[in-house]
N, C-alpha and C. Protein backbone atom coordinates (compact mmCIF):
# COMPACT_ATOMS: atom_id res chain seq x y z
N UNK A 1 85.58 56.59 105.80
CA UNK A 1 85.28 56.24 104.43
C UNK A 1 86.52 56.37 103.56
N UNK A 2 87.22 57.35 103.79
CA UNK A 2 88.47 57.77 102.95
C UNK A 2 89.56 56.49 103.07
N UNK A 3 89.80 56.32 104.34
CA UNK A 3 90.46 55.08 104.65
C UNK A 3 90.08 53.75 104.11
N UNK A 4 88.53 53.37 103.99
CA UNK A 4 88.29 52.21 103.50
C UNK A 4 87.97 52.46 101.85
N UNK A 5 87.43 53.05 101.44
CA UNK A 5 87.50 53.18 100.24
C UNK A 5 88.51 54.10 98.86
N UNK A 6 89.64 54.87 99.47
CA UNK A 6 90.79 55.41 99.03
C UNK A 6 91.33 54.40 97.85
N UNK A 7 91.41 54.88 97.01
CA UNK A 7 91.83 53.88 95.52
C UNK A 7 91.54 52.68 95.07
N UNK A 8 89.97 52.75 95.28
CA UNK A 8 88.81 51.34 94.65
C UNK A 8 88.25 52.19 93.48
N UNK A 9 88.63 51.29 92.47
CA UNK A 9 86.92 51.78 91.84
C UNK A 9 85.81 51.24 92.29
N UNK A 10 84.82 51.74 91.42
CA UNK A 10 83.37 51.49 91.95
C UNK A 10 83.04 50.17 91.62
N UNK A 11 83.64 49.24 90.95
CA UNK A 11 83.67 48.12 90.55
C UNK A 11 84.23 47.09 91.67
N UNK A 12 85.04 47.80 92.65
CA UNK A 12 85.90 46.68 93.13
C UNK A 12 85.19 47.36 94.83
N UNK A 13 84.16 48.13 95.00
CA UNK A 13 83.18 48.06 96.18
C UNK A 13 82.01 47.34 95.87
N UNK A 14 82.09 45.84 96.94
CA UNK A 14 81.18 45.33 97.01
C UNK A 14 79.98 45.35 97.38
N UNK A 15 79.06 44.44 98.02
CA UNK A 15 78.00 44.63 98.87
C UNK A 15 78.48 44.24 100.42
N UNK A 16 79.71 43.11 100.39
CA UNK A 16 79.97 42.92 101.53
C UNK A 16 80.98 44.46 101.95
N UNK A 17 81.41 45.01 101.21
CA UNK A 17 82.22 45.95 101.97
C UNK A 17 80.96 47.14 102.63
N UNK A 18 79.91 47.44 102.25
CA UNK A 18 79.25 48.63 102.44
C UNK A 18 78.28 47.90 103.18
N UNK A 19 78.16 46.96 103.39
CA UNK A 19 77.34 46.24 104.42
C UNK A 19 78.22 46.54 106.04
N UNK A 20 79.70 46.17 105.34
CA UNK A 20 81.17 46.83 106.57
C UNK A 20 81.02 48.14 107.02
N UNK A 21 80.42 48.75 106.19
CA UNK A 21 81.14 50.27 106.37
C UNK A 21 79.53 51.15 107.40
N UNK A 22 78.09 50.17 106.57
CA UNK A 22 77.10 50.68 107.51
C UNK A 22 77.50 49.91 108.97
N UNK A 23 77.65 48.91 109.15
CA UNK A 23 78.07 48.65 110.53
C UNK A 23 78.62 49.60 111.60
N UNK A 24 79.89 49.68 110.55
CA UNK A 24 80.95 50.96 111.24
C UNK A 24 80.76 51.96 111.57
N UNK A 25 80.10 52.79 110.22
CA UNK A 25 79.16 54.23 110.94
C UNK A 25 77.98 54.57 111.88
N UNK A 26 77.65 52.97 111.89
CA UNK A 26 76.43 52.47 112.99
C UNK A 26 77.01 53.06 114.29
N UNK A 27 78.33 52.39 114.60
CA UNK A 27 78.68 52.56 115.85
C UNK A 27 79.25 54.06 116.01
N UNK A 28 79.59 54.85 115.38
CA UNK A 28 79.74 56.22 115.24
C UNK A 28 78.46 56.92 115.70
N UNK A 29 77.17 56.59 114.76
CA UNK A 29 75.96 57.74 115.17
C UNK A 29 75.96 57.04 116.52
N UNK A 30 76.10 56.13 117.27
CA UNK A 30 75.27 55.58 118.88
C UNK A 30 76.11 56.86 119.39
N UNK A 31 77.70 56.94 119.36
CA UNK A 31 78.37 57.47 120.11
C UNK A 31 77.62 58.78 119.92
N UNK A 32 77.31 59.44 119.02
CA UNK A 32 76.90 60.67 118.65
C UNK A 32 75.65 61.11 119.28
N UNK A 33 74.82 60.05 118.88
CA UNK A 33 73.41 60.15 120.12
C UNK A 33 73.58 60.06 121.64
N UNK A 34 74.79 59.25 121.88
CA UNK A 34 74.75 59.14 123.48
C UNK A 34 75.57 60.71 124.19
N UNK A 35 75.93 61.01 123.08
CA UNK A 35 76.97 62.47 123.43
C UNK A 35 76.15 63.46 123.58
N UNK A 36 74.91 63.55 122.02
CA UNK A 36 73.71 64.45 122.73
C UNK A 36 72.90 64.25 123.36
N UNK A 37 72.60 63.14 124.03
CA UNK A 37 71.86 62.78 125.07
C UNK A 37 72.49 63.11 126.50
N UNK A 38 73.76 63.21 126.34
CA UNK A 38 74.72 64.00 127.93
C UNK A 38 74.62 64.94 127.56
N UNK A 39 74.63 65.70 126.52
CA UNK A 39 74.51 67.42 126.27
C UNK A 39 73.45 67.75 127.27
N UNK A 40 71.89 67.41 126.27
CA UNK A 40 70.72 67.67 126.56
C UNK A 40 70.46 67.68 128.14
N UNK A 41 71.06 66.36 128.82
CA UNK A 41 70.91 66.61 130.48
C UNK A 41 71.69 67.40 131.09
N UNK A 42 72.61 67.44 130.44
CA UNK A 42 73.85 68.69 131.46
C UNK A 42 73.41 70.37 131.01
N UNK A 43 72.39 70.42 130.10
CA UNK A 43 71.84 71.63 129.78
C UNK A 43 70.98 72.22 130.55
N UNK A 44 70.28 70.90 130.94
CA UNK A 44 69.14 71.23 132.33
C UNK A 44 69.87 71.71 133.40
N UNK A 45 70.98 71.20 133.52
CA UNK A 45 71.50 71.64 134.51
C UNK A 45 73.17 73.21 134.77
N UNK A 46 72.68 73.73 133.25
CA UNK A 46 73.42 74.72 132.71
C UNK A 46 73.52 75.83 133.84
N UNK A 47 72.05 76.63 134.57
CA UNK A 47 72.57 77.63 135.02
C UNK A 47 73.41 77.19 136.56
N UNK A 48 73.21 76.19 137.21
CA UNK A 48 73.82 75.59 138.24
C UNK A 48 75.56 75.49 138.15
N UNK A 49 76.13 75.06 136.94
CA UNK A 49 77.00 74.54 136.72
C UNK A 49 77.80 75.87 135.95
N UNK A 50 77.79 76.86 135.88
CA UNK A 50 78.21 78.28 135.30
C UNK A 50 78.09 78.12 133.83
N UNK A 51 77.77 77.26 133.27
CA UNK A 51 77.93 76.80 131.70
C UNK A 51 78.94 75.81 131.16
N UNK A 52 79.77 75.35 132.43
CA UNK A 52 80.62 74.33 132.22
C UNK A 52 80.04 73.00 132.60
N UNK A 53 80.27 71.52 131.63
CA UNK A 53 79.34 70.82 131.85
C UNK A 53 80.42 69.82 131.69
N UNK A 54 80.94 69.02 132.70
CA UNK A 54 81.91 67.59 132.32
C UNK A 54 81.35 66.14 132.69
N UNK A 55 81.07 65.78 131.78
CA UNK A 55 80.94 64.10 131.53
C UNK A 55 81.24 63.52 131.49
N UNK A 56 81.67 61.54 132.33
CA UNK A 56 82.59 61.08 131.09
C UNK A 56 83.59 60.35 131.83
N UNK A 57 83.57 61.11 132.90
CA UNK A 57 85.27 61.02 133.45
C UNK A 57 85.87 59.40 134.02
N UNK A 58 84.31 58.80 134.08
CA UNK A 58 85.10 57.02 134.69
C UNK A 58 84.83 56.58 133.34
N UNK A 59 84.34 56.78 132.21
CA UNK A 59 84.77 56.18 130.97
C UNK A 59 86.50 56.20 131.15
N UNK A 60 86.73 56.85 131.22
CA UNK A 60 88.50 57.55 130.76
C UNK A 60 89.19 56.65 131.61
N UNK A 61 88.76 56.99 133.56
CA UNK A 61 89.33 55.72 134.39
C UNK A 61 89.52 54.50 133.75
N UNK A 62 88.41 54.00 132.61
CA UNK A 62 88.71 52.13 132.15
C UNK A 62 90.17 52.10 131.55
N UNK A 63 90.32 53.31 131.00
CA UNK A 63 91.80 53.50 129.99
C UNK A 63 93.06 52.55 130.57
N UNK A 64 93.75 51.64 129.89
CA UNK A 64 94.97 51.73 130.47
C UNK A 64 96.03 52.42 131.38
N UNK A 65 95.81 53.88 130.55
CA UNK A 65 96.95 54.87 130.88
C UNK A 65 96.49 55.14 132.77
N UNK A 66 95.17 55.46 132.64
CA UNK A 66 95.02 55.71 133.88
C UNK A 66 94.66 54.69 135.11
N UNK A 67 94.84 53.45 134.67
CA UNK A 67 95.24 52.37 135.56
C UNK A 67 96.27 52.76 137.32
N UNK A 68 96.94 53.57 136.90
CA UNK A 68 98.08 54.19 137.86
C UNK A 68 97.17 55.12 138.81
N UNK A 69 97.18 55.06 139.80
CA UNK A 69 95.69 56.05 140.80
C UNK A 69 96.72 57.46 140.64
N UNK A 70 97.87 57.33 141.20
CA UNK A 70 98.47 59.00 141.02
C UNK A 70 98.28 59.37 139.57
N UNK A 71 98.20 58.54 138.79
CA UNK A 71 98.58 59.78 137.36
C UNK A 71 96.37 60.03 137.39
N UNK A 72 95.67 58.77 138.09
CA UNK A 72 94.23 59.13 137.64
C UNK A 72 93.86 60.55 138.69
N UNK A 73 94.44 60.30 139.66
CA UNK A 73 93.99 61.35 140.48
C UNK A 73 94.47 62.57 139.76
N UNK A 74 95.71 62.98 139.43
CA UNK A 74 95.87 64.01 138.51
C UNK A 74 95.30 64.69 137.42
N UNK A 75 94.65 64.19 136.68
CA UNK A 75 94.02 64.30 135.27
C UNK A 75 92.54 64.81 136.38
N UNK A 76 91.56 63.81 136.89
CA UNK A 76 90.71 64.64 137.65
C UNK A 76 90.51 65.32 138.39
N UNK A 77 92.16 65.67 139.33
CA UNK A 77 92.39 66.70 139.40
C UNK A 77 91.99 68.52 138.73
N UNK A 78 92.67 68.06 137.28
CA UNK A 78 92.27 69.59 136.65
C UNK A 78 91.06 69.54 136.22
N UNK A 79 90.71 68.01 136.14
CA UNK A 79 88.92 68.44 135.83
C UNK A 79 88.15 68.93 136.40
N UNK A 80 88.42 69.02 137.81
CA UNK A 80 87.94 69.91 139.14
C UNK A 80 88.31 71.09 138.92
N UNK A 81 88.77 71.89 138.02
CA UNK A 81 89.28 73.43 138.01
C UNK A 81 88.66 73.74 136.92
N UNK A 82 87.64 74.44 137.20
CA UNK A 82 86.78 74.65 136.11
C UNK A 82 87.57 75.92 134.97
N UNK A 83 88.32 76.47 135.79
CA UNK A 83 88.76 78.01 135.21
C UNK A 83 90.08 77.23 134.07
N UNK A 84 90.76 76.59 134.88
CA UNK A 84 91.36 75.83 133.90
C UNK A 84 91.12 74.80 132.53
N UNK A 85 90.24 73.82 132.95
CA UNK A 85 89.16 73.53 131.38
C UNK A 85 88.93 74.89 130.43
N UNK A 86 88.22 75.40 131.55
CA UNK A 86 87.87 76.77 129.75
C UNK A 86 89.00 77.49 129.61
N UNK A 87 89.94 77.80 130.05
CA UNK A 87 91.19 78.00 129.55
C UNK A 87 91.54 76.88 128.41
N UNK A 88 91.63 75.51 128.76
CA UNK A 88 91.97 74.80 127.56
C UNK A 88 90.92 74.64 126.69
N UNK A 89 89.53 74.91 126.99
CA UNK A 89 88.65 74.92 125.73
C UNK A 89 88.50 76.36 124.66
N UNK A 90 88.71 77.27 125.61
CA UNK A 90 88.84 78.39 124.59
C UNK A 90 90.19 78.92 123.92
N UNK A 91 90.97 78.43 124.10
CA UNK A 91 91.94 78.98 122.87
C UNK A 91 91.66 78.87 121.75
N UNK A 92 92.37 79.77 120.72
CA UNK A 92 91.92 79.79 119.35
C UNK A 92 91.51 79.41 118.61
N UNK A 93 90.41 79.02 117.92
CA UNK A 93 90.07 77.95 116.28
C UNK A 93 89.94 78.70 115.54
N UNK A 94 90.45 78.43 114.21
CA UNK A 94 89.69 78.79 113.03
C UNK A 94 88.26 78.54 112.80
N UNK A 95 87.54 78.83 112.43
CA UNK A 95 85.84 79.01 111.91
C UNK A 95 85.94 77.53 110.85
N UNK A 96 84.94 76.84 111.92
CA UNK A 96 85.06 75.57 111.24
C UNK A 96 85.79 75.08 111.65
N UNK A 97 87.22 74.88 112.63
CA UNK A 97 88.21 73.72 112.82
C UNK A 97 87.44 73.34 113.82
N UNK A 98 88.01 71.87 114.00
CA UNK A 98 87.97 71.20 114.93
C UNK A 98 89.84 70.83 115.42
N UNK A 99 90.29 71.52 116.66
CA UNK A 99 91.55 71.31 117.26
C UNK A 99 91.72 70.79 117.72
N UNK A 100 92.92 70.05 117.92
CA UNK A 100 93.64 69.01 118.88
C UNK A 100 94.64 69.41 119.36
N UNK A 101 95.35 68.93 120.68
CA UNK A 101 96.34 69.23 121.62
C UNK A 101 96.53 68.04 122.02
N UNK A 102 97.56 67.25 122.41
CA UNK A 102 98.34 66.64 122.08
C UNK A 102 99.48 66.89 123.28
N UNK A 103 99.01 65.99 124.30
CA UNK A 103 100.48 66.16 125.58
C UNK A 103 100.72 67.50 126.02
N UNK A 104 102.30 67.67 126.15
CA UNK A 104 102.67 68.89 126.35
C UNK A 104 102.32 70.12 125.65
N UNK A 105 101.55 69.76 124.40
CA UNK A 105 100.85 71.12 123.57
C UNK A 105 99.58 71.67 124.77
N UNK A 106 99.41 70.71 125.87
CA UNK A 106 98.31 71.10 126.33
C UNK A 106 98.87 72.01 127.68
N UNK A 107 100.14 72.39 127.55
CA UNK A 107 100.92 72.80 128.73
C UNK A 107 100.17 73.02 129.87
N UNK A 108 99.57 71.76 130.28
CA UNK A 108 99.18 71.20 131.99
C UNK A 108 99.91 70.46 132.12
N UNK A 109 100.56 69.78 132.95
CA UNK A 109 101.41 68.78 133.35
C UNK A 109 100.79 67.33 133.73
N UNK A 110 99.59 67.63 134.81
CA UNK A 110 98.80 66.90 134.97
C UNK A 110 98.12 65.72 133.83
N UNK A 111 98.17 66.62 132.81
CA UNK A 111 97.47 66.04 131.88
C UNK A 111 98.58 65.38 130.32
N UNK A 112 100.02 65.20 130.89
CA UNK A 112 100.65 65.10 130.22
C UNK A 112 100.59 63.78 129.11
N UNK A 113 100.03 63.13 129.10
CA UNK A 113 99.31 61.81 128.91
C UNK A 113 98.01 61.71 127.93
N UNK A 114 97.48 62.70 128.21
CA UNK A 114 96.20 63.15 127.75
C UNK A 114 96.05 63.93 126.13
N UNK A 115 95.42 63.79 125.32
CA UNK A 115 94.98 64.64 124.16
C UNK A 115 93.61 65.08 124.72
N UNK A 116 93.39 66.54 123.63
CA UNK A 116 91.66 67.07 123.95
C UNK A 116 91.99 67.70 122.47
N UNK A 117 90.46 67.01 122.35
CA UNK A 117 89.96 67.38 120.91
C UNK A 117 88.97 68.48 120.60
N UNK A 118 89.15 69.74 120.35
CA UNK A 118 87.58 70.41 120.83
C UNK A 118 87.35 71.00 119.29
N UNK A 119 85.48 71.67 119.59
CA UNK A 119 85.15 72.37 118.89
C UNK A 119 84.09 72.97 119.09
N UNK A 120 83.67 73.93 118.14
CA UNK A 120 83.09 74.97 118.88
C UNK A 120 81.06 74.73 117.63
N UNK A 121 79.90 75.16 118.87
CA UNK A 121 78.91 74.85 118.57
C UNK A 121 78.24 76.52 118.27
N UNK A 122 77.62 76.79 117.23
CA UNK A 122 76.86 77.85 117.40
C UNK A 122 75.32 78.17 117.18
N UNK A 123 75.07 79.75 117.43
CA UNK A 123 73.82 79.54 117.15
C UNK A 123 74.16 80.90 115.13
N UNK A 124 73.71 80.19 114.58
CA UNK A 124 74.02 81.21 113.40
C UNK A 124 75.72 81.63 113.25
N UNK A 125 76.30 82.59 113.08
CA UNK A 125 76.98 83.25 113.19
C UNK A 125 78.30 82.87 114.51
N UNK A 126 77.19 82.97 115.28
CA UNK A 126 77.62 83.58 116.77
C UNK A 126 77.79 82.17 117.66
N UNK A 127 79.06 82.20 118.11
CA UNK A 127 79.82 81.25 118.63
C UNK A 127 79.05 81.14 119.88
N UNK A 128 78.39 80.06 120.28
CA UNK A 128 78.21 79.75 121.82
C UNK A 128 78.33 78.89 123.04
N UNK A 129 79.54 78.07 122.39
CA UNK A 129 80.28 77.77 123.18
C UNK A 129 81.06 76.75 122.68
N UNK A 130 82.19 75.45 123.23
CA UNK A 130 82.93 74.85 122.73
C UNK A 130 82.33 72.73 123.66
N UNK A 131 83.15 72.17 122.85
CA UNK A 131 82.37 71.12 123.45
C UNK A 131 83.80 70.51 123.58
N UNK A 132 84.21 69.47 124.09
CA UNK A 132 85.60 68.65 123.86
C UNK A 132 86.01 67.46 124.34
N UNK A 133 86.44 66.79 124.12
CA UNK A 133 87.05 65.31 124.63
C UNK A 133 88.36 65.03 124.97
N UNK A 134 88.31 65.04 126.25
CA UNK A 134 89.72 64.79 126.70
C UNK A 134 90.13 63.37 126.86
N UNK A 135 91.31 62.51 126.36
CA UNK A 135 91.26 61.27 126.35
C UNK A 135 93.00 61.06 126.55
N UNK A 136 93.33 59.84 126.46
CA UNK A 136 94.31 59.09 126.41
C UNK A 136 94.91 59.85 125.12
N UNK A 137 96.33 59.72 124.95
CA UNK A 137 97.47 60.15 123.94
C UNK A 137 96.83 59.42 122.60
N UNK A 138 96.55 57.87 123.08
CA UNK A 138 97.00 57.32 122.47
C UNK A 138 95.10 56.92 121.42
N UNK A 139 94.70 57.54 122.02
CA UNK A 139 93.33 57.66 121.14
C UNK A 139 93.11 57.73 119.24
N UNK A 140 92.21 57.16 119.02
CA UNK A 140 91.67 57.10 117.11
C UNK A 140 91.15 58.26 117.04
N UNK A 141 92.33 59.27 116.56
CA UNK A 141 91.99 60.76 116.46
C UNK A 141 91.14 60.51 115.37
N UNK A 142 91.26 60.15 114.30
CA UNK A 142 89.69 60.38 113.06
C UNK A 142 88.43 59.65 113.77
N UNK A 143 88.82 59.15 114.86
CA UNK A 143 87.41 58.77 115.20
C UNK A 143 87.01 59.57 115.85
N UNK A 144 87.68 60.27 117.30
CA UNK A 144 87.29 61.25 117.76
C UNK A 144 87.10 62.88 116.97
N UNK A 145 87.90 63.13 116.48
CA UNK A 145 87.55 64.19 115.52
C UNK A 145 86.40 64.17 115.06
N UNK A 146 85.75 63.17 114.26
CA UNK A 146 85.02 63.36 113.79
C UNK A 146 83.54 63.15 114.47
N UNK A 147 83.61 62.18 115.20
CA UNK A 147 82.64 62.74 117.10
C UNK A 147 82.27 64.03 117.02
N UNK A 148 83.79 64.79 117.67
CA UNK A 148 82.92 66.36 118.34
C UNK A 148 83.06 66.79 116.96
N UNK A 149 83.27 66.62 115.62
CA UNK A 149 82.66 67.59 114.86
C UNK A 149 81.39 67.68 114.37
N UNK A 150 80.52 66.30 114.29
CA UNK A 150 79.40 65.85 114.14
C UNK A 150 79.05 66.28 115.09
N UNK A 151 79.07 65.90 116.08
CA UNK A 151 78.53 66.68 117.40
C UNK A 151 78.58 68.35 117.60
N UNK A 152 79.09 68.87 117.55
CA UNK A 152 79.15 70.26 117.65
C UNK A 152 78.31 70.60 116.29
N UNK A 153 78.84 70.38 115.30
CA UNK A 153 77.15 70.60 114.29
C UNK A 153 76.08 69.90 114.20
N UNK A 154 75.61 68.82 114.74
CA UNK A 154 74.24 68.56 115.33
C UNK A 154 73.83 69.64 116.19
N UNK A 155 74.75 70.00 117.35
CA UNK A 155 74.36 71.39 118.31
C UNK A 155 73.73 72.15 117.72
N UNK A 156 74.81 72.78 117.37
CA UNK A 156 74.49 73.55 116.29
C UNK A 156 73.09 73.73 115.38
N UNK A 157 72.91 72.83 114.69
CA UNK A 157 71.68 72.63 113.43
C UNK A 157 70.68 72.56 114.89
N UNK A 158 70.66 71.86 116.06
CA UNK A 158 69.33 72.05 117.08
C UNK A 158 69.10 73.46 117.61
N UNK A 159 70.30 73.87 117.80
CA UNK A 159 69.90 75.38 118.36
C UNK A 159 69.17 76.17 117.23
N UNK A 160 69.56 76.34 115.95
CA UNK A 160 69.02 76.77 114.92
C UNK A 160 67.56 76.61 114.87
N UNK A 161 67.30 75.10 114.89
CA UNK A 161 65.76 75.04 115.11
C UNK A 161 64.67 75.62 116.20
């Protein structure tokens, strides 16, 4: 929204622009529903899986970047190391951030190519766990950002209920 509407007045937003903009956020909530709809099944399958739950991963194969089988085999490589994911999902946030890492910020090698966007879902107070998207470098960080942050507070607001 900031991007499309940043220094309009209210005069110079039309009907065709917000007719644009429900479109756009259209395709935002699908992603959002289809994200808690992989939550919800990988939950069923929570105590099996130690609490680590990865989804996703031949979406990422369509990517360009991972066109190359050695660099794809690599990246699912560490997705097979579970101890390593929650190593990169639990490092630090502030209360309320949603973080990004960014290549070599993610000091795996494997994944040198790669950004992960995470954030963390709770129940009240009390942190219970982190959710995240690992993707291509070259990814629409305000789009993803704002994914797992919607997403992690949808979690959130359901566990509450």
């Amino acid at each position: 929204l900031n991007r499309r509407l940043s220094g309009r007045s209210l005069g110079e937003i039309g009907p065709e622009l917000v007719w644009e903009l429900k479109h756009e956020l259209a395709g935002y909530w699908s992603l959002v529903e289809e994200t808690l709809e992989s939550l919800r099944r990988s939950l069923e399958d929570w105590p099996e899986t130690g609490g680590l739950v990865l989804d996703g991963a031949a979406r990422m194969l369509g990517q360009p970047e991972f066109q190359d089988v050695q660099r794809a085999r690599a990246v699912l490589g560490v997705l097979e190391q579970a101890r390593l994911i929650r190593e990169l999902l639990c490092r630090p946030l502030a209360e309320g951030e949603v973080a990004v890492g960014i290549g070599s910020e993610l000091k795996v090698e494997e994944i040198r190519d790669c950004s992960l966007v995470v954030a963390t879902f709770r129940l009240g107070s009390e942190a219970l766990g982190r959710l995240g998207v690992l993707g291509p470098r070259r990814m629409e960080y305000g789009r993803v950002v704002a994914l797992v942050a919607k997403v992690a507070d949808g979690l959130s607001r359901s566990l509450a209920r």
